[in-house]
Protein backbone atom coordinates (compact mmCIF):
# COMPACT_ATOMS: atom_id res chain seq x y z
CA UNK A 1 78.96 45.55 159.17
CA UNK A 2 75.40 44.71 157.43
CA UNK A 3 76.63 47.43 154.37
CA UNK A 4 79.01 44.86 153.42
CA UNK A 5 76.98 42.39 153.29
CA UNK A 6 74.74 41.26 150.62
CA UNK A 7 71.08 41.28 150.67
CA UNK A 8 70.42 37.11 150.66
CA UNK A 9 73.21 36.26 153.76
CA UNK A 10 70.68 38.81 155.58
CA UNK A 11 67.65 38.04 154.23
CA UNK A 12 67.65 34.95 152.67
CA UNK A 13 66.64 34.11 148.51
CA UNK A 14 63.90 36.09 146.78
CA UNK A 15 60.41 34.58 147.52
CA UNK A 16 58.21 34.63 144.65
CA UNK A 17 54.71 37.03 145.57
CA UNK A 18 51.86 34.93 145.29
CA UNK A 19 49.43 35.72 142.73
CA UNK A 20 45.90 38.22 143.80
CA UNK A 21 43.13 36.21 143.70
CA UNK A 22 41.58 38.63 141.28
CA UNK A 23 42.25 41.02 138.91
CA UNK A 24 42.47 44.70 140.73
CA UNK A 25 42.16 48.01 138.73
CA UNK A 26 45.78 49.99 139.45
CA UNK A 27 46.17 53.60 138.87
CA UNK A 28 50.31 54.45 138.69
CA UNK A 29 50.84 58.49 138.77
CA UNK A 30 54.71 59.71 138.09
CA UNK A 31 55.74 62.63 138.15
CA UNK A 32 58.66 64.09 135.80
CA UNK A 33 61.07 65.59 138.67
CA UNK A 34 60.99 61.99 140.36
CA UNK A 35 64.44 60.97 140.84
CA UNK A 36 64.62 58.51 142.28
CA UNK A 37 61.94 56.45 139.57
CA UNK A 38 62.08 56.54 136.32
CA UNK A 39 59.40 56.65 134.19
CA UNK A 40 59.85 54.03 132.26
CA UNK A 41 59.73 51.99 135.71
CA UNK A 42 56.18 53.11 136.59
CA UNK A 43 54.92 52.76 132.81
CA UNK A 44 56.57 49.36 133.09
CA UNK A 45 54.47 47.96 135.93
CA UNK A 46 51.54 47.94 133.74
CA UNK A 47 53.11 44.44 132.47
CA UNK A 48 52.79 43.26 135.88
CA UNK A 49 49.01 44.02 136.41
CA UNK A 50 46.30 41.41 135.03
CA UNK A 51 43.67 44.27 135.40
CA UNK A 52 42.98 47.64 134.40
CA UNK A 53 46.20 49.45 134.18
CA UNK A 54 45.90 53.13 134.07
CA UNK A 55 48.99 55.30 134.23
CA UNK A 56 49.31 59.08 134.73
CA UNK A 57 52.19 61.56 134.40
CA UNK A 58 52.42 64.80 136.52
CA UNK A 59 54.63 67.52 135.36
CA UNK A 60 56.19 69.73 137.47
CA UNK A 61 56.46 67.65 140.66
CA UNK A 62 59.49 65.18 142.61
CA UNK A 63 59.14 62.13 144.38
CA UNK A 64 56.53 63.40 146.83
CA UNK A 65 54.13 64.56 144.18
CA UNK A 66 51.33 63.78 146.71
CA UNK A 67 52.91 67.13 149.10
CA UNK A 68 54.22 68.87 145.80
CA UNK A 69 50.54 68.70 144.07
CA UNK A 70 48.34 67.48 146.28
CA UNK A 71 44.95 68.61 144.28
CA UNK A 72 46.27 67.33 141.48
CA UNK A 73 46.77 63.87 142.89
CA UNK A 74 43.37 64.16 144.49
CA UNK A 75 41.59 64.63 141.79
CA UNK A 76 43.58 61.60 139.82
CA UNK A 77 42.46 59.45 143.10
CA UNK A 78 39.08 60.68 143.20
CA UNK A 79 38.34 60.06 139.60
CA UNK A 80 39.62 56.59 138.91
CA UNK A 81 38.53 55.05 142.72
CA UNK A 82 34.93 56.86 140.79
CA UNK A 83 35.91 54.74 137.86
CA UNK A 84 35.84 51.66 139.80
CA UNK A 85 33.52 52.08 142.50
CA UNK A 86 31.71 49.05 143.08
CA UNK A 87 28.04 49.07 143.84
C-alpha cells in the first residue's frame, strides 16, 4: 500500500545535492507540446546552473522531442558540445 504512503516514511528526508566541483556549461532544449514540463520549469533551471546556461525551445514536438525531431536535437547537441569542446 506504498500509494498511500508518503514519499519520506519510504524514502526518508530530502538530502541536499552536493555542489559540482566546477562550473559545467548546460544546454536545456523544451519543446512546446511537452506536457508533462512546463516551460517555465526548464527556463527556470538556468537559476540553478553556476555556468553557461543556454536554453532552447523546439516547436512542434512532445516530451520525446529527441524521437519527434531527432535532427533537430542533433544539431542543438552538436553545436553547443562544439561550443564547449575542450582542447
Amino acid at each position: 500500500y506504498r500509494a498511500g504512503m508518503p514519499p519520506e516514511a519510504q524514502f526518508g528526508p530530502d538530502r541536499p545535492l552536493p555542489p559540482l566541483p566546477a562550473p559545467v556549461p548546460v544546454l536545456g532544449i523544451w519543446s512546446s507540446g511537452d506536457r508533462f514540463l512546463t516551460e517555465r520549469q526548464m527556463t527556470d533551471t538556468g537559476e540553478h546552473v553556476s555556468g553557461d546556461w543556454r536554453y532552447e525551445r523546439v516547436e512542434g514536438a512532445g516530451h520525446w522531442l529527441q524521437l519527434e525531431q531527432p535532427e533537430r536535437i542533433n544539431t542543438l547537441l552538436l553545436d553547443f558540445l562544439g561550443q564547449h569542446a575542450e582542447g
